[in-house]
Protein backbone atom coordinates (compact mmCIF):
# COMPACT_ATOMS: atom_id res chain seq x y z
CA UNK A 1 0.00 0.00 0.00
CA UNK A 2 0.79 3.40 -0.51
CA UNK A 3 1.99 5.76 2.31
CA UNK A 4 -1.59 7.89 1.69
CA UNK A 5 -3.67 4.69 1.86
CA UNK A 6 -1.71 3.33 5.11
CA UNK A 7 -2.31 7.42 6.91
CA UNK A 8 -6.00 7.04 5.84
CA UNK A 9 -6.23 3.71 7.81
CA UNK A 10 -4.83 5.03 10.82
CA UNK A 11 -7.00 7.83 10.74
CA UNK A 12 -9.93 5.23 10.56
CA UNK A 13 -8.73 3.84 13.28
CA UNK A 14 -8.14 6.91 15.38
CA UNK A 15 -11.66 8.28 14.87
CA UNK A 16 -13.89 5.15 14.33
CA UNK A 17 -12.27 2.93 17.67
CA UNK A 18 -13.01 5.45 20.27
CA UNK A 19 -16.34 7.17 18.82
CA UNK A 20 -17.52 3.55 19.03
CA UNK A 21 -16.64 2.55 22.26
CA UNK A 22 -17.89 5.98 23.59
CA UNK A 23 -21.46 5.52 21.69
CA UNK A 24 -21.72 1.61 22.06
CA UNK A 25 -20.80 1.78 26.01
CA UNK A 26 -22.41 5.20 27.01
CA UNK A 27 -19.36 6.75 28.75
CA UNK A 28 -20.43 10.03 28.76
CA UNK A 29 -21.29 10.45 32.35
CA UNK A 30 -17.80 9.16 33.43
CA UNK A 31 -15.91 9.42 30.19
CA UNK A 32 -16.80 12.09 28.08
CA UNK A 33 -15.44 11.73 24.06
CA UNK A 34 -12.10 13.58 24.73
CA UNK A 35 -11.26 11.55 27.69
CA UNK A 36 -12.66 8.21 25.31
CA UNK A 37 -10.22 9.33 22.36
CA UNK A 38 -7.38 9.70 25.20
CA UNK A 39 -7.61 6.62 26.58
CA UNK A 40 -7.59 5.39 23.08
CA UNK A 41 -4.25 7.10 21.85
CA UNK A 42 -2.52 5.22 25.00
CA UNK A 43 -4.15 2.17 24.05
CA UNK A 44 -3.34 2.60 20.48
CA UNK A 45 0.07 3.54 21.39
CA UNK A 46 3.48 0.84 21.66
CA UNK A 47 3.20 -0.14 25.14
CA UNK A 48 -0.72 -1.91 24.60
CA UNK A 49 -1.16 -2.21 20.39
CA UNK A 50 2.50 -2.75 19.89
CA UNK A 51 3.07 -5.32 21.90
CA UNK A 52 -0.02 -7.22 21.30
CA UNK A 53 0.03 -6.90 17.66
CA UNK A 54 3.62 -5.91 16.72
CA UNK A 55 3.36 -6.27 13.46
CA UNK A 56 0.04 -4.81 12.50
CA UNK A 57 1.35 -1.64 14.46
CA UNK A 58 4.29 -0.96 12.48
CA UNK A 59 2.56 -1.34 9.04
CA UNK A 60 0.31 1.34 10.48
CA UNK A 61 2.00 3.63 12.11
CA UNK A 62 4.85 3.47 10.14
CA UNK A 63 7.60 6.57 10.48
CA UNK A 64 6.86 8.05 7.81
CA UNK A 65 2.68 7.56 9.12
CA UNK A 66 3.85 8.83 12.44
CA UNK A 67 5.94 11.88 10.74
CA UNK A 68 2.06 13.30 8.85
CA UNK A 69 -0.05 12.62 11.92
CA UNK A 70 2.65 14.29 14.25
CA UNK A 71 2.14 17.93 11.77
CA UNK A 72 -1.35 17.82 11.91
CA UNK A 73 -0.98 16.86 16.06
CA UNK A 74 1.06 20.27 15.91
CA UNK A 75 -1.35 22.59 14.36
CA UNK A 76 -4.23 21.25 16.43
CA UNK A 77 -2.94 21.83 19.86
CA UNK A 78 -1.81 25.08 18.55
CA UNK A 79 -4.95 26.01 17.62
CA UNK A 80 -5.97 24.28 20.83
CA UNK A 81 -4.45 26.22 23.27
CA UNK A 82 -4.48 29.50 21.29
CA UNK A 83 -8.40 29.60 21.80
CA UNK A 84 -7.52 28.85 25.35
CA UNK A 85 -5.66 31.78 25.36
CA UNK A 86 -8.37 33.81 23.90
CA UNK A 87 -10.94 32.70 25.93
CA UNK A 88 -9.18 33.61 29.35
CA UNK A 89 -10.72 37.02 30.55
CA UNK A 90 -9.05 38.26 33.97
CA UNK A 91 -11.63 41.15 34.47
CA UNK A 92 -13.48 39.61 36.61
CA UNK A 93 -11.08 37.60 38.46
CA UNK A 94 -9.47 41.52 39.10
CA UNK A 95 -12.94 42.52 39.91
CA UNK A 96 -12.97 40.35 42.89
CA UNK A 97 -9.15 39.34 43.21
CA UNK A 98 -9.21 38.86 47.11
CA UNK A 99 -11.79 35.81 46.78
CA UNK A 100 -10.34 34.81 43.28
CA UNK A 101 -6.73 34.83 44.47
CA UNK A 102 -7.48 33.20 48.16
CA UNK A 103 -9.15 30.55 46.47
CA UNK A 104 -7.01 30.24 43.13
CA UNK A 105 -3.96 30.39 44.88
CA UNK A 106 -5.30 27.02 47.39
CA UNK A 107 -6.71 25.04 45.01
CA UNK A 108 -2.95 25.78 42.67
CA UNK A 109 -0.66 25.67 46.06
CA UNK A 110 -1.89 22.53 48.04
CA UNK A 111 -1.75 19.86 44.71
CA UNK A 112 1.70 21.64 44.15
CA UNK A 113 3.01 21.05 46.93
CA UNK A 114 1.47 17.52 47.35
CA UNK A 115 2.42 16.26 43.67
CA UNK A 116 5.94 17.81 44.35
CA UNK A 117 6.38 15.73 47.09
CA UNK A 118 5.24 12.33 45.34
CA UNK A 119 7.76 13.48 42.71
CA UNK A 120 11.06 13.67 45.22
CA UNK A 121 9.36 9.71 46.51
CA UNK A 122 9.93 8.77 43.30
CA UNK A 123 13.00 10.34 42.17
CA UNK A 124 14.21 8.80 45.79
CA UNK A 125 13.37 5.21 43.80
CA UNK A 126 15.19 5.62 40.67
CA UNK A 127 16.35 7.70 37.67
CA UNK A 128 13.90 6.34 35.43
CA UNK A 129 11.70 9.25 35.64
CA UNK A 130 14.23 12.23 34.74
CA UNK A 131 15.07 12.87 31.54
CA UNK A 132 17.99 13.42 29.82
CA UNK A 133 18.03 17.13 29.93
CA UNK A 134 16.70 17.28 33.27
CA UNK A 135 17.41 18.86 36.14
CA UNK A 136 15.52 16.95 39.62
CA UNK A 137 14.02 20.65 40.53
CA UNK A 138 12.53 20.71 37.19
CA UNK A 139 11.01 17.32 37.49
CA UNK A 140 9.76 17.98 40.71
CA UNK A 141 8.46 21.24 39.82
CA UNK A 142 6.95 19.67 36.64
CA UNK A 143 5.10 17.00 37.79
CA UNK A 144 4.07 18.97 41.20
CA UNK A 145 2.23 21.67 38.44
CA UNK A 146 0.41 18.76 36.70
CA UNK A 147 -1.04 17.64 39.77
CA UNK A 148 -2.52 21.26 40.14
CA UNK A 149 -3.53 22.04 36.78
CA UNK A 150 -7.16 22.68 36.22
CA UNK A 151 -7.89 22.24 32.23
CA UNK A 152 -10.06 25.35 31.30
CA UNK A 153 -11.16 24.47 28.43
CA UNK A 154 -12.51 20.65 29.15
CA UNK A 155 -14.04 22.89 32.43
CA UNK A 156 -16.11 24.63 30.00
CA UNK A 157 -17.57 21.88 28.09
CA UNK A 158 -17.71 19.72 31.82
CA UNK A 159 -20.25 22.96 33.42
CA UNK A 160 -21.93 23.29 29.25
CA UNK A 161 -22.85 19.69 30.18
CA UNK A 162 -23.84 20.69 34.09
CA UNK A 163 -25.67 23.51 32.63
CA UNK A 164 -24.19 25.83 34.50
CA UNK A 165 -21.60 27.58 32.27
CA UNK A 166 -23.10 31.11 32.44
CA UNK A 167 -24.42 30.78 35.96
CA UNK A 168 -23.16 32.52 38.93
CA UNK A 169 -21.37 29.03 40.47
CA UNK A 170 -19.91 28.58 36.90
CA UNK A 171 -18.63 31.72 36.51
CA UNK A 172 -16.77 31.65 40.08
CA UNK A 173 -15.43 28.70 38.50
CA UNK A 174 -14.08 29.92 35.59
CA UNK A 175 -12.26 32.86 37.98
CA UNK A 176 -10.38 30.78 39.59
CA UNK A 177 -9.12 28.22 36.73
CA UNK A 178 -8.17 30.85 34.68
CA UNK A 179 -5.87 32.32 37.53
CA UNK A 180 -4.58 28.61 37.35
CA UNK A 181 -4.05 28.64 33.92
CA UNK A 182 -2.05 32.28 34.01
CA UNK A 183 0.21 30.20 36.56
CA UNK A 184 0.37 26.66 34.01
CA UNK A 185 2.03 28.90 31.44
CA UNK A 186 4.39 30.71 33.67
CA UNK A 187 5.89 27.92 35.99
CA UNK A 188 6.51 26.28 32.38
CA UNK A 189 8.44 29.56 31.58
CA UNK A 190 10.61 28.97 34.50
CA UNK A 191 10.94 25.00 33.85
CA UNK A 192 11.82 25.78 30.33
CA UNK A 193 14.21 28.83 31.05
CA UNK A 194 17.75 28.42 29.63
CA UNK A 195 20.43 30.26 31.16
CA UNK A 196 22.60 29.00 27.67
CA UNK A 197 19.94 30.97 25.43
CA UNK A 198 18.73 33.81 27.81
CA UNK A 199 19.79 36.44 25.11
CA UNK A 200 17.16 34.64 23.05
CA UNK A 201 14.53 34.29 25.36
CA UNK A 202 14.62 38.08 26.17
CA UNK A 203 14.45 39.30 22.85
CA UNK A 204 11.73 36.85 22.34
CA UNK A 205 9.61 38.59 24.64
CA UNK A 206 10.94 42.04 24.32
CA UNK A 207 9.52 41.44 21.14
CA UNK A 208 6.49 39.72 22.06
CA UNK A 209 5.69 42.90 23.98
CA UNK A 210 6.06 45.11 20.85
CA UNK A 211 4.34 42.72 18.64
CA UNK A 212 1.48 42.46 21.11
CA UNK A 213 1.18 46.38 21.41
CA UNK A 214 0.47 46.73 17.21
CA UNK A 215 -1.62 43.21 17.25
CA UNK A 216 -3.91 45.16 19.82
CA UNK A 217 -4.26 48.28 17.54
CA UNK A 218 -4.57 46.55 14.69
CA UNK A 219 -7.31 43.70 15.74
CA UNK A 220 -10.35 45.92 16.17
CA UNK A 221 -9.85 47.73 13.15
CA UNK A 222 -10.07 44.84 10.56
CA UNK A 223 -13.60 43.53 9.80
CA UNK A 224 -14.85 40.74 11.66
CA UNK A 225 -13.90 37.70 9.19
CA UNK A 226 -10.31 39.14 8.73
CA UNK A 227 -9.55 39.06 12.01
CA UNK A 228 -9.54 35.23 12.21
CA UNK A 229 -6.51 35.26 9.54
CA UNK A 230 -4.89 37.33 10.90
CA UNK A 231 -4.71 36.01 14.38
CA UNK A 232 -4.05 32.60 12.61
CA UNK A 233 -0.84 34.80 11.03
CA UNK A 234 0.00 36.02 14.66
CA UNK A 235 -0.28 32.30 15.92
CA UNK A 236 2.05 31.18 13.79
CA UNK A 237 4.71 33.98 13.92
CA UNK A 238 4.20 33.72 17.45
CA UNK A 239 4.66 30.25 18.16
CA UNK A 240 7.75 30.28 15.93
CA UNK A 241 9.66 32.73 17.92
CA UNK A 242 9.16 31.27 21.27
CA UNK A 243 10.30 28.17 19.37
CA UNK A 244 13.54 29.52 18.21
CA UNK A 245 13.83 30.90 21.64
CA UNK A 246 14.17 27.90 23.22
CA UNK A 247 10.69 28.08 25.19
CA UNK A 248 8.61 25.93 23.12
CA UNK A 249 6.16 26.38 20.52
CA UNK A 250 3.05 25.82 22.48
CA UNK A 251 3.72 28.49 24.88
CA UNK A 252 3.92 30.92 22.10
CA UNK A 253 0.62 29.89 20.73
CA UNK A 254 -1.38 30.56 24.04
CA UNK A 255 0.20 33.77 24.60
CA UNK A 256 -0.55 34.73 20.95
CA UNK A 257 -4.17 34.15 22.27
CA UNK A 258 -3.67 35.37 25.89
CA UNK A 259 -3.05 39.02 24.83
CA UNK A 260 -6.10 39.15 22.31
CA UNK A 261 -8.83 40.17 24.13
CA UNK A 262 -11.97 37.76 23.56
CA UNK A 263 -14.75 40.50 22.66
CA UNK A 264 -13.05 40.66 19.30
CA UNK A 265 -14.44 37.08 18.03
CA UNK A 266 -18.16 36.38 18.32
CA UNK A 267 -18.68 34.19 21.23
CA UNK A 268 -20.57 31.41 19.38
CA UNK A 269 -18.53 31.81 16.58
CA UNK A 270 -15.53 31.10 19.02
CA UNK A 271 -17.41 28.15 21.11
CA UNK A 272 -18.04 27.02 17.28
CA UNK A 273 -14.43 27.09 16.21
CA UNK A 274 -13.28 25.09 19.54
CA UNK A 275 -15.51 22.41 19.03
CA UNK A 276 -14.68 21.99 15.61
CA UNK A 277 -10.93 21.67 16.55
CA UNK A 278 -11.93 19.33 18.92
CA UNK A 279 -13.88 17.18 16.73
CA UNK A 280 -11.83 17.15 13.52
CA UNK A 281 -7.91 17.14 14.56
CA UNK A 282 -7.29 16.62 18.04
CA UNK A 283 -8.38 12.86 17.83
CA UNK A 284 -4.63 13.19 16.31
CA UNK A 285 -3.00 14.87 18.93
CA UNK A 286 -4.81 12.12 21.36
CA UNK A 287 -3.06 9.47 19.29
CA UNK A 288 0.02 10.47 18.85
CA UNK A 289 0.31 11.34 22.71
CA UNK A 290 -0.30 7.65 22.93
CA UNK A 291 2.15 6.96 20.62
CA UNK A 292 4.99 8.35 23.44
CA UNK A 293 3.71 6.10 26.06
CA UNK A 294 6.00 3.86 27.84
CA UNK A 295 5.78 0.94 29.84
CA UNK A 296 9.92 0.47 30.16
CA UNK A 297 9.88 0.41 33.72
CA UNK A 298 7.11 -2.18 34.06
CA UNK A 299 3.72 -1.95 34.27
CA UNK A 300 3.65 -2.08 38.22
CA UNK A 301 5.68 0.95 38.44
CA UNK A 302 4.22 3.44 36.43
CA UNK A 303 0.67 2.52 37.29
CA UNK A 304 1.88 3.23 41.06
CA UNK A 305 3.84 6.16 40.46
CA UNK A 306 0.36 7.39 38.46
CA UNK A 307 -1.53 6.67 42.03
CA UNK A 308 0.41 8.50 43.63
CA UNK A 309 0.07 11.87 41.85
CA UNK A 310 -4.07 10.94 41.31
CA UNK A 311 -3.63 11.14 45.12
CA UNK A 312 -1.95 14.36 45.39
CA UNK A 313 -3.85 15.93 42.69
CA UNK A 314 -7.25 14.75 43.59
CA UNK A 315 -6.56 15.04 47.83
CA UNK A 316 -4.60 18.39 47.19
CA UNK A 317 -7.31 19.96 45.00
CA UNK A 318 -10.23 19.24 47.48
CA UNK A 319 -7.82 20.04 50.64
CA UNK A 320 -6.98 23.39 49.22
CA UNK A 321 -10.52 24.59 47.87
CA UNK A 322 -11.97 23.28 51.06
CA UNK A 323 -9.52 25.76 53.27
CA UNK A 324 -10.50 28.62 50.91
CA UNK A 325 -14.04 27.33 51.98
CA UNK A 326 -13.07 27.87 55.20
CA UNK A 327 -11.58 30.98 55.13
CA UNK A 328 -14.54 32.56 53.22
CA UNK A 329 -17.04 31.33 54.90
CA UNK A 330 -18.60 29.47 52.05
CA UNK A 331 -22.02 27.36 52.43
CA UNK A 332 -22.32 23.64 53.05
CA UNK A 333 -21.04 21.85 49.99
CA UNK A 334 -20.17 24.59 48.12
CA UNK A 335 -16.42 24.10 48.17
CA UNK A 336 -16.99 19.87 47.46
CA UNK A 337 -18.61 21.02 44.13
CA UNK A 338 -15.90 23.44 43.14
CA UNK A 339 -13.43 21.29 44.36
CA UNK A 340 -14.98 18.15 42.19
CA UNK A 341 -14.84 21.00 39.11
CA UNK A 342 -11.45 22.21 39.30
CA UNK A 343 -9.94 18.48 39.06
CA UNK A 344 -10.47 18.09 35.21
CA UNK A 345 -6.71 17.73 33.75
CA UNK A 346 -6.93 16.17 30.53
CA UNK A 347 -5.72 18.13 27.93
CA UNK A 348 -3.95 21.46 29.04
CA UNK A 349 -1.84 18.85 31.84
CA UNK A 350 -1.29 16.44 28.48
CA UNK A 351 0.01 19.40 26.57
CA UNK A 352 1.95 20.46 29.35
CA UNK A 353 3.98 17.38 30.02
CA UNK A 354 4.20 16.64 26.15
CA UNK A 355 6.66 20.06 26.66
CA UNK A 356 8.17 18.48 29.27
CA UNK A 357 8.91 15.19 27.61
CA UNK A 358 9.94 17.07 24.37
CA UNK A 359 12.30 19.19 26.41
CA UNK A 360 13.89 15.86 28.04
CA UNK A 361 12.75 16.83 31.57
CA UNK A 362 10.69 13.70 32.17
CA UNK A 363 11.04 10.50 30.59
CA UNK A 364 8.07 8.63 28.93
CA UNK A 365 7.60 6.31 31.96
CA UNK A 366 6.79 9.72 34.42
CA UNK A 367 4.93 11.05 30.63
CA UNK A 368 2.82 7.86 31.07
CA UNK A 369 2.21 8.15 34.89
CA UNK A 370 1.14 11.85 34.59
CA UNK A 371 -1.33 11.05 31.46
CA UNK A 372 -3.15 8.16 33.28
CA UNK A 373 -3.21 10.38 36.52
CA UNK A 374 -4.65 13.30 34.40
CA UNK A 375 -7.53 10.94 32.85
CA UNK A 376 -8.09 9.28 36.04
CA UNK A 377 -8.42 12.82 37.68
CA UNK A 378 -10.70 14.02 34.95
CA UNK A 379 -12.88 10.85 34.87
CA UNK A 380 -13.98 12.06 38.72
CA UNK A 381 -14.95 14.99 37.76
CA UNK A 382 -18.77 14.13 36.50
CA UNK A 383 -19.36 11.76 38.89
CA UNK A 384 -18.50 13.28 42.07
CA UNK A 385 -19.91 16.70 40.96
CA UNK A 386 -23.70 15.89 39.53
CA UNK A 387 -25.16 14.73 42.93
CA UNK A 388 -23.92 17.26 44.98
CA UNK A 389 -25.07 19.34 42.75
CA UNK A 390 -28.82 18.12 42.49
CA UNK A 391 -28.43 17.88 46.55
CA UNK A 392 -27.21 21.53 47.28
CA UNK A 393 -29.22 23.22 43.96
CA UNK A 394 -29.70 26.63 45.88
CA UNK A 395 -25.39 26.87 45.17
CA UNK A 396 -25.88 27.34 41.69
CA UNK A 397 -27.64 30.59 41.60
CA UNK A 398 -25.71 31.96 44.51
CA UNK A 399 -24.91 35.23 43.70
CA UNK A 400 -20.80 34.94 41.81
C-alpha cells in the first residue's frame, strides 16, 4: 500500500475505535469523548497495540505515518491552546481578586506542593523518571504543576454539560481556573528557562511585547472575518519565535491568544471554532500522545507512580478549595462542588507534560504516569460533581 492509503487507515482507526466505544458503552457520564479518544491514543500507542500486535502496528503507524499525523498533532494543539488563550478574561477575576486569588492560589498551592512531594518519593526510587536534559528541581516542579492544573477548556464543556456555564457558580469557577491557567504557562516559563539561550529568550519577549502592542491596535480595526486570519498569522509567527527561543512552541501559541482580548471574536462563533478543533484534529493529537507512552519500567511501576500523583492531585485539589471554603465562609457543599470542578486535567496537563517530555525533563515512563493520573483525575470529575449538585441546587444561583 501506498503511504496515503496506510495514513488514511490510521486515521480510521483513530476516529472510528473510540467514537464507538464511547457511543456503544455510554461513557459520557464518566468518560466524556475527549477523555474516550485519550484513553484510546494510550491504548493505540506501543506499550498496549504494539506489543499485542507488533506487526500490525508498524505497518500502520509506520515513520513516515507517524511523521504526517505528528504535523497535523502540531497545528491542532496550537490552535488548541491558542483559543484557550483567547478565551481567558481576567476582568473579573481583578474585579474580585481577594476571593479569586485566596481561592485560586489554594486550590494551585496545596496539589503543588502535594504532587511535588510524590515526585522527590519517586526520584528517591530511581532515575527512570528524569530525563535526559533534566534537572531533579525541574522534574519535581513539573510534575508537582500537573497535579494542580485545572484544564479550562474541558471545564467549560464539563459545566456546558452541568448547565451551569453562564451561571453565577460557573462563573466563580471559571475565575479561579483561569488564575490557574495564568500560573500553568508561567511555571513552564521557569521550567523551560535556559540560562545557555537567555539572550534569546529576552528578545523573544521584548519582542512579544512590541508585537502584542500593534496586534492590539490593529485587531479591532479589521472587519470581523479578517480578524480570524490574521490572528491565525499572529499564531504562527508567534509560536515560531518562542520556538527559536528555546521556550517551546506551544507556549507561544497561548500567549498569541492570551493578549487578544476575547470580545473581538463572536462568542458562538468562538465556542463554534473550539468544538470543531476538537472534533476534527485533536483525535490526532490524542493518538500520537499515545504513541509516546511507555511501559519500560514495568507496568507495576508506572501505574503506582500514576496513584500517587491521582492522590496528590485529587486530595490536594479538594484540601486546598476546602480551606478557601473555610476561610470565606462558604455554604455547606459549596467548596466539594468546586473542588470536584477544578480536578479536570486532561488536555492542558497532556500538553503540558508533552513540553516536558519534548524538552527531556521527564522520561516517557513519568509522561505515562502523569497522562493516566490526568484521565483518572478528569474521569472524577462528572461523577463526584452531579449529585452534589442536584443535593445543594440553591449553590448554583448563589450570587458569583
Amino acid at each position: 500500500m501506498s503511504t496515503s492509503e496506510i495514513f488514511l487507515i490510521a486515521l480510521l482507526v483513530i476516529f472510528t475505535a473510540p467514537y464507538l466505544v464511547w457511543r456503544v458503552l455510554r461513557t459520557d457520564y464518566y468518560a466524556p469523548l475527549v477523555v474516550v479518544q485519550i484513553v484510546g491514543g494510550i491504548l493505540l500507542g506501543p506499550g498496549v497495540l504494539g506489543r499485542v500486535f507488533p506487526g500490525y502496528y508498524a505497518f500502520v503507524f509506520n515513520p513516515q505515518v507517524i511523521g504526517a499525523l505528528n504535523g497535523i498533532a502540531w497545528w491542532a494543539v496550537m490552535l488548541f491552546v491558542w483559543v484557550a488563550g483567547v478565551e481567558l478574561d481576567l476582568r473579573q477575576a481583578w474585579t474580585r481578586r481577594g476571593e479569586t486569588a485566596i481561592t485560586a492560589g489554594l486550590a494551585l498551592g496545596v496539589p503543588l506542593g502535594l504532587g511535588a512531594v510524590a515526585a522527590v518519593a519517586l526520584l528517591a526510587m530511581g532515575s527512570g523518571w528524569i530525563g535526559t536534559r533534566g534537572a531533579p528541581w525541574q522534574v519535581v516542579l513539573g510534575l508537582g504543576m500537573a497535579c494542580a492544573v485545572t484544564a479550562l477548556p474541558i471545564l467549560v464543556l464539563f459545566m456546558e454539560k452541568l448547565d451551569i456555564l453562564r451561571r453565577p457558580l460557573g462563573q466563580r469557577i471559571l475565575r479561579y481556573a483561569s488564575l490557574d491557567d495564568v500560573a500553568i504557562w508561567g511555571v513552564l516559563a521557569l521550567i523551560l528557562l535556559d540560562w545557555n539561550r537567555i539572550e534569546r529568550q529576552l528578545l523573544f519577549l521584548l519582542g512579544f511585547a512590541v508585537a502584542t502592542a500593534a496586534v492590539r491596535r490593529l485587531m479591532p480595526r479589521l472587519e470581523a472575518r479578517d480578524r480570524w486570519y490574521a490572528a491565525l498569522i499572529w499564531l504562527a509567527a508567534s509560536a515560531f519565535a518562542a520556538d527559536w527561543s528555546g521556550l517551546h512552541f506551544m507556549v507561544g501559541a497561548f500567549l498569541s491568544g492570551a493578549v487578544l482580548d476575547h470580545d473581538l471574536f463572536d462568542r458562538q462563533a468562538l465556542d463554534a471554532f473550539r468544538n470543531t478543533i476538537l472534533l476534527t484534529i485533536m483525535p490526532v493529537f490524542f493518538l500520537s500522545t499515545g504513541l509516546r507512552t511507555s511501559w519500560n519500567l514495568g507496568g507495576i511501576a508506572v501505574f503506582a507512580a500514576a496513584g500517587a500523583l491521582l492522590v496528590a492531585s485529587v486530595g490536594g485539589k479538594l484540601i486546598g478549595v476546602h480551606l478557601a471554603g473555610r476561610l470565606l465562609k462558604w455554604a455547606p457543599g459549596e467548596a466539594s462542588i468546586i473542588g470536584w470542578l477544578l480536578q479536570t486535567k486532561a488536555l492542558i496537563m497532556i500538553i503540558f507534560v508533552n513540553i516536558l517530555l519534548d524538552k527531556g525533563i521527564i522520561t516517557p515512563a513519568a509522561f505515562t504516569a502523569t497522562l493516566l493520573m490526568a484521565v483518572g483525575s478528569t474521569m472524577l470529575t462528572i461523577p463526584n460533581a452531579t449529585p452534589l449538585l442536584k443535593r445543594h441546587a440553591g449553590i448554583i444561583l448563589k450570587r458569583s
